[in-house]
PDB file of N, CA and C in Angstrom:
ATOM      1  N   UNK A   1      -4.012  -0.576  21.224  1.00  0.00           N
ATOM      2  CA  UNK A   1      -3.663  -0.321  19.830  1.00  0.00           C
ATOM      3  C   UNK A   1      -4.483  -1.235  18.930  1.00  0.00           C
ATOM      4  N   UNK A   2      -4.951  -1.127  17.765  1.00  0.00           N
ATOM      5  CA  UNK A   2      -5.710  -1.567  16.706  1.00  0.00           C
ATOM      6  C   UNK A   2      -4.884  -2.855  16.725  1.00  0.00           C
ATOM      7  N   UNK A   3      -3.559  -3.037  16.485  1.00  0.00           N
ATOM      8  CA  UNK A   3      -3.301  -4.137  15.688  1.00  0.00           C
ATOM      9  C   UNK A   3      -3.051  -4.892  17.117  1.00  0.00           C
ATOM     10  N   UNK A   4      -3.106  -4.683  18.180  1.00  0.00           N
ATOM     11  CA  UNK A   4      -3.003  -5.926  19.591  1.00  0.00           C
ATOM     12  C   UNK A   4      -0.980  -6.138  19.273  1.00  0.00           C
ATOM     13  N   UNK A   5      -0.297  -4.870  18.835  1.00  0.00           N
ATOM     14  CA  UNK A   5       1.294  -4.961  19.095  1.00  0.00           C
ATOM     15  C   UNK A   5       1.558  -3.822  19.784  1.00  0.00           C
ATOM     16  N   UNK A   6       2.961  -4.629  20.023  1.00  0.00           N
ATOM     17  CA  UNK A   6       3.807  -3.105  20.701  1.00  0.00           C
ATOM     18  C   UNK A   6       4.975  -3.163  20.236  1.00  0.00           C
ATOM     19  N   UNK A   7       5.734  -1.930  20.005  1.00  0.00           N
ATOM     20  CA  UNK A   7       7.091  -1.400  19.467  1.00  0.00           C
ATOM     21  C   UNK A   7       6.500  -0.701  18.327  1.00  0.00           C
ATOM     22  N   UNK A   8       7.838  -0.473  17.342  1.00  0.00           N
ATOM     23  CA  UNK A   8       7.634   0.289  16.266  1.00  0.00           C
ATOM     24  C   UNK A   8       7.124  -0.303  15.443  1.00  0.00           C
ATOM     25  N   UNK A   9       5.604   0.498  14.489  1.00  0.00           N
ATOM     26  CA  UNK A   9       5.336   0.024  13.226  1.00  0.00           C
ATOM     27  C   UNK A   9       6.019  -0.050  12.223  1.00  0.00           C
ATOM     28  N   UNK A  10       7.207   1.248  11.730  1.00  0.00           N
ATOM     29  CA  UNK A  10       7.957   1.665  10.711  1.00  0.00           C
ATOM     30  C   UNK A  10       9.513   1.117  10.883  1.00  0.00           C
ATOM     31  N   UNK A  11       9.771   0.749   9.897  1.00  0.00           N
ATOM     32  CA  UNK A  11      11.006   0.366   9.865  1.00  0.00           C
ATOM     33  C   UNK A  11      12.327   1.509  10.443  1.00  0.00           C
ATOM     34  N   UNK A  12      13.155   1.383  10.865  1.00  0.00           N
ATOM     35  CA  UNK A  12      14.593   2.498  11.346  1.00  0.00           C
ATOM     36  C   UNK A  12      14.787   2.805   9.767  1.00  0.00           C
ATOM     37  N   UNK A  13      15.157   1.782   8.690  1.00  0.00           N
ATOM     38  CA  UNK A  13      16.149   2.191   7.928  1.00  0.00           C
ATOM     39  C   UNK A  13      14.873   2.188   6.428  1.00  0.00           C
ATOM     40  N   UNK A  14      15.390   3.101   5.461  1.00  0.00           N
ATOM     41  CA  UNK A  14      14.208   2.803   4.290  1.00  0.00           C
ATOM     42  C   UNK A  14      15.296   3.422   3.204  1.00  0.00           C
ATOM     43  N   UNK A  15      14.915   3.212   1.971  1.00  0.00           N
ATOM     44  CA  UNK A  15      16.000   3.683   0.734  1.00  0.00           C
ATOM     45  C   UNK A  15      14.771   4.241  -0.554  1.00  0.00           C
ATOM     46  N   UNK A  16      15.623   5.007  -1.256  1.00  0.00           N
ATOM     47  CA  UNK A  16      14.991   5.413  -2.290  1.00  0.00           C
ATOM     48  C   UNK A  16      15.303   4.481  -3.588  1.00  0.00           C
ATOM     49  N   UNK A  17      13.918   4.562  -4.836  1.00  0.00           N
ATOM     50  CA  UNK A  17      13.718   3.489  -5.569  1.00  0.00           C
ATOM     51  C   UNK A  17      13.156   4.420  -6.774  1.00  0.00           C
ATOM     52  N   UNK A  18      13.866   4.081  -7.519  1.00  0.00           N
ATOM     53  CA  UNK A  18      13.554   4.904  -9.047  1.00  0.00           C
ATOM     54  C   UNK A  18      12.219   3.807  -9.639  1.00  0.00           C
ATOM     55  N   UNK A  19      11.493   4.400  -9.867  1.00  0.00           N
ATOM     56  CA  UNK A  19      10.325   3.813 -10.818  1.00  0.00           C
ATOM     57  C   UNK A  19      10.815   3.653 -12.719  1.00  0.00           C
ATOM     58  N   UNK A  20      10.685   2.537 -13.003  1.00  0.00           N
ATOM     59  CA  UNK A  20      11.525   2.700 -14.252  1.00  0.00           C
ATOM     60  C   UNK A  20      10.188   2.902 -15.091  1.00  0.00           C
ATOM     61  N   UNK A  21       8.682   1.756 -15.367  1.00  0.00           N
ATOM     62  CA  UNK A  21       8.549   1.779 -15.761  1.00  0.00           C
ATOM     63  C   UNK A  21       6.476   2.362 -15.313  1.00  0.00           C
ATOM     64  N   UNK A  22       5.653   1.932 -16.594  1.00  0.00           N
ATOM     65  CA  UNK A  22       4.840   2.312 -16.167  1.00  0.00           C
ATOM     66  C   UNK A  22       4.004   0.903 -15.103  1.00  0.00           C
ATOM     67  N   UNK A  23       4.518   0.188 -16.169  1.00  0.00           N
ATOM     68  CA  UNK A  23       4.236  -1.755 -15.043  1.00  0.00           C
ATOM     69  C   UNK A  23       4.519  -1.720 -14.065  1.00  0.00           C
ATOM     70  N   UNK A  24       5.959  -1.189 -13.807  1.00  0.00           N
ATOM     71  CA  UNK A  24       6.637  -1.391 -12.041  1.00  0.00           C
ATOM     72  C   UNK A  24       5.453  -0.344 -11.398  1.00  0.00           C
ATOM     73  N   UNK A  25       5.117   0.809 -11.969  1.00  0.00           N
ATOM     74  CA  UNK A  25       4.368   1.852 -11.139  1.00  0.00           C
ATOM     75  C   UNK A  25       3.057   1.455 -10.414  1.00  0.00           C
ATOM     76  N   UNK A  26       2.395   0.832 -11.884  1.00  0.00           N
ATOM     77  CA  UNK A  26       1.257  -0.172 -11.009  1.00  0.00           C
ATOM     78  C   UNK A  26       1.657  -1.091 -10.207  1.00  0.00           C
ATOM     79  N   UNK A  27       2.180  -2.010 -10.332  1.00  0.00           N
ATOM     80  CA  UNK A  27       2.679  -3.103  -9.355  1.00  0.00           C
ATOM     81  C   UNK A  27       2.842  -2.237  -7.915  1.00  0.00           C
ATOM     82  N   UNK A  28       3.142  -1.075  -7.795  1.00  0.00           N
ATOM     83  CA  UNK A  28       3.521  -0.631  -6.836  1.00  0.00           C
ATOM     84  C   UNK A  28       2.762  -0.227  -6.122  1.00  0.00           C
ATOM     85  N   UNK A  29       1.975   0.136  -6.654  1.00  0.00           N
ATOM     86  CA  UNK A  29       0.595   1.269  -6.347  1.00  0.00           C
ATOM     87  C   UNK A  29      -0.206  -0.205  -6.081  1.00  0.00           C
ATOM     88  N   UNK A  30      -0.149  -1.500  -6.767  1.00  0.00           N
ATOM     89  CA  UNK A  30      -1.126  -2.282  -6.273  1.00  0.00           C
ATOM     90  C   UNK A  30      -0.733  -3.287  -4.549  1.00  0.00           C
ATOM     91  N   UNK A  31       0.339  -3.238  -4.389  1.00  0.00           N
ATOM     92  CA  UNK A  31       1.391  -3.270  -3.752  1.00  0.00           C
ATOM     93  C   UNK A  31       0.753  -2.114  -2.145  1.00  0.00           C
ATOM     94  N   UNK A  32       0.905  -1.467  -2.180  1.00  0.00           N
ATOM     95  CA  UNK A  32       0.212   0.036  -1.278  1.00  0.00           C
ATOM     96  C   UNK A  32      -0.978  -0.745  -0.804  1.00  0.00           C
ATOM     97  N   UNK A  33      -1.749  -0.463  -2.227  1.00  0.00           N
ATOM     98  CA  UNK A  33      -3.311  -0.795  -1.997  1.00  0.00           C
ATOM     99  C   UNK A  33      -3.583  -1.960  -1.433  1.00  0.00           C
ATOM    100  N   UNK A  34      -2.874  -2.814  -1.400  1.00  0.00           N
ATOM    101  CA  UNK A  34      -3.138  -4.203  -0.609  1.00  0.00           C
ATOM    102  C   UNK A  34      -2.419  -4.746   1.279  1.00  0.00           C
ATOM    103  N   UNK A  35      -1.747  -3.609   1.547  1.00  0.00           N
ATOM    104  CA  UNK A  35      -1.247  -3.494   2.578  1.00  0.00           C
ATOM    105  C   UNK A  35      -2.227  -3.698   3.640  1.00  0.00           C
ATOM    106  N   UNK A  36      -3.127  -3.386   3.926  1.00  0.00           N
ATOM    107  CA  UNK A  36      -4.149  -3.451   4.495  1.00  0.00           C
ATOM    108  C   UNK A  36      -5.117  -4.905   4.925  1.00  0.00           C
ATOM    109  N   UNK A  37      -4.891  -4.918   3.473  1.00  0.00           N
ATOM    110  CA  UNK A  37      -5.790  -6.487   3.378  1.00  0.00           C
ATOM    111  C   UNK A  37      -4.913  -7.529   4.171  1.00  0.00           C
ATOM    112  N   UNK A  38      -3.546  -7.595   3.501  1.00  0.00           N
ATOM    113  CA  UNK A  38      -2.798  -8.580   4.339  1.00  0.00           C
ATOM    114  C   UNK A  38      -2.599  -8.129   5.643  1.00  0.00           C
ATOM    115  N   UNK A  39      -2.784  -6.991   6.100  1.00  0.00           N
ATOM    116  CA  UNK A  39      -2.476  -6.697   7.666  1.00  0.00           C
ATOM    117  C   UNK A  39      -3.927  -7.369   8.229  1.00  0.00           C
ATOM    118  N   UNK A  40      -4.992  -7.493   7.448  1.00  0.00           N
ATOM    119  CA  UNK A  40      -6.033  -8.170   8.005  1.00  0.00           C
ATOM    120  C   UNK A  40      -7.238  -6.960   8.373  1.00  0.00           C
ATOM    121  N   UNK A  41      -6.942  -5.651   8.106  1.00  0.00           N
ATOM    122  CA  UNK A  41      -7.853  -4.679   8.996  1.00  0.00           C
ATOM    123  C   UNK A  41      -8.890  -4.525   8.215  1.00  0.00           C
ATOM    124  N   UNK A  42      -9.139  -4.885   6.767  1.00  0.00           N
ATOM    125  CA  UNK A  42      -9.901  -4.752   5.922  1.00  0.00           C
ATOM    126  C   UNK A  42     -10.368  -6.024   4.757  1.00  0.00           C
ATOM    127  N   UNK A  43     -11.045  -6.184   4.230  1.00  0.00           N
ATOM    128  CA  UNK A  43     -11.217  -6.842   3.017  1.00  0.00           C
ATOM    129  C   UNK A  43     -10.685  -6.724   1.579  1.00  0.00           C
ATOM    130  N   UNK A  44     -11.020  -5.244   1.691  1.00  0.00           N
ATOM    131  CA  UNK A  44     -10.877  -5.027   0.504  1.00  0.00           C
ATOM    132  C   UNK A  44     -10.444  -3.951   0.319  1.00  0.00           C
ATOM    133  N   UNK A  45      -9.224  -3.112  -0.596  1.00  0.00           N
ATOM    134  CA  UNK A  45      -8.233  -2.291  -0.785  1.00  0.00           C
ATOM    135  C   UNK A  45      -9.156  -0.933   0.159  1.00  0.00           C
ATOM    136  N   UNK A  46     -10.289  -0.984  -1.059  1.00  0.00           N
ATOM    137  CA  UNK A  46     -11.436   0.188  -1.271  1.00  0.00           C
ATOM    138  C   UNK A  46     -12.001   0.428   0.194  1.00  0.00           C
ATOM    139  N   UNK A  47     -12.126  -0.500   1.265  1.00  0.00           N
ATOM    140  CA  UNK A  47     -12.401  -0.351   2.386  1.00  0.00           C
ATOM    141  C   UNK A  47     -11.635   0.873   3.548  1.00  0.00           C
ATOM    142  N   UNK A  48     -10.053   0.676   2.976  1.00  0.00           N
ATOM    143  CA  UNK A  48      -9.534   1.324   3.778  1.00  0.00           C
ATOM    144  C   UNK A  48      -9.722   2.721   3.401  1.00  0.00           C
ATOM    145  N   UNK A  49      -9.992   3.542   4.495  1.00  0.00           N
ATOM    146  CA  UNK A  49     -10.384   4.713   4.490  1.00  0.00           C
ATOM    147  C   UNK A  49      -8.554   5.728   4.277  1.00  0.00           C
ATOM    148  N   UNK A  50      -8.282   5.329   4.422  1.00  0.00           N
ATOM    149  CA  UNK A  50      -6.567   6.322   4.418  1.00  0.00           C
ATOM    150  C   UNK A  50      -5.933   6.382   3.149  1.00  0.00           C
ATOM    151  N   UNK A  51      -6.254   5.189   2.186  1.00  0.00           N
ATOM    152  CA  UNK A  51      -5.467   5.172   1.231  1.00  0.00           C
ATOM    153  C   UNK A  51      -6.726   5.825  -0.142  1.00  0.00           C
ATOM    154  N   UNK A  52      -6.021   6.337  -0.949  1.00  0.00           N
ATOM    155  CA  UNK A  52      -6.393   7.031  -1.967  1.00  0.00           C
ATOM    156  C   UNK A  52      -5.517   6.863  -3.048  1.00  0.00           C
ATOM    157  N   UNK A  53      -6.565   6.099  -4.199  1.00  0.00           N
ATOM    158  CA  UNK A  53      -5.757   6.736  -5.519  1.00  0.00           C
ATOM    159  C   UNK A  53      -6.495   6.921  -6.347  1.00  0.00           C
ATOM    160  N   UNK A  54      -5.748   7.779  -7.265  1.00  0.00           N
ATOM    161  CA  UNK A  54      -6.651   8.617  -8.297  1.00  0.00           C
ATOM    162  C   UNK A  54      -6.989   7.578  -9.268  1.00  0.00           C
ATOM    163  N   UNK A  55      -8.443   7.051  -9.876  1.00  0.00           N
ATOM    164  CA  UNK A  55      -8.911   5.873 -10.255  1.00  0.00           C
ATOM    165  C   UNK A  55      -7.976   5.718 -12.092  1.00  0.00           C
ATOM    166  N   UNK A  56      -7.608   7.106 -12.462  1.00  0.00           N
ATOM    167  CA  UNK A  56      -6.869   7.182 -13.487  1.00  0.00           C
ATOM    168  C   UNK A  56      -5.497   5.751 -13.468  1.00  0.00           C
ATOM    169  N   UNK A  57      -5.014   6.150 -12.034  1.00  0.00           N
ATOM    170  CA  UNK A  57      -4.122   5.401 -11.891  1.00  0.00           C
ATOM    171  C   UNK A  57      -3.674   4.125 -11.766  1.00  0.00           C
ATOM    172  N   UNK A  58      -5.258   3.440 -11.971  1.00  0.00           N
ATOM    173  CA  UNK A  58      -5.259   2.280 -11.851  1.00  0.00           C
ATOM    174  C   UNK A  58      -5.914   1.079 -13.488  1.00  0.00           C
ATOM    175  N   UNK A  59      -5.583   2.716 -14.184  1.00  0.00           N
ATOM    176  CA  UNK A  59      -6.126   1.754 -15.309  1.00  0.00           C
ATOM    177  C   UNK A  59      -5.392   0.653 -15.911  1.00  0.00           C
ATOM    178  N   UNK A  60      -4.416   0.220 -15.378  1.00  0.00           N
ATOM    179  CA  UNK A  60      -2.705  -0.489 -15.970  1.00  0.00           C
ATOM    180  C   UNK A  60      -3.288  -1.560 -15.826  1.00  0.00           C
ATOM    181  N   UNK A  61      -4.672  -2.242 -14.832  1.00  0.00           N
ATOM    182  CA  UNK A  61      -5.065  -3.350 -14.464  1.00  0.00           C
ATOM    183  C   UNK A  61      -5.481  -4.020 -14.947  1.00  0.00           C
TER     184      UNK A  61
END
């Protein structure tokens, strides 16, 4: 396996989360985009090939 673990990646239990605002939305979305980096598999958001966002969406920055 890529990451050198074993068991489950995904959590059993997960909940739903109302987005209130347009701040929390970025935070969130920047949040996503950085998952990667701290998992270590990449440098930089833009590296990872899986994640996508529409560049509109990141103008909050």
């Amino acid at each position: 396996m890529i990451l050198n673990r074993t068991g489950s990646i995904w959590y059993h239990e997960y909940y739903d989360y109302w987005v209130r605002n347009q701040e929390e939305l970025y935070r969130i979305i920047e949040y996503i985009r950085q998952n990667p980096v701290k998992a270590k598999l990449v440098d930089k958001p833009e590296d990872w090939e899986f994640t996508f966002v529409n560049p509109d969406l990141l103008s909050g920055e």
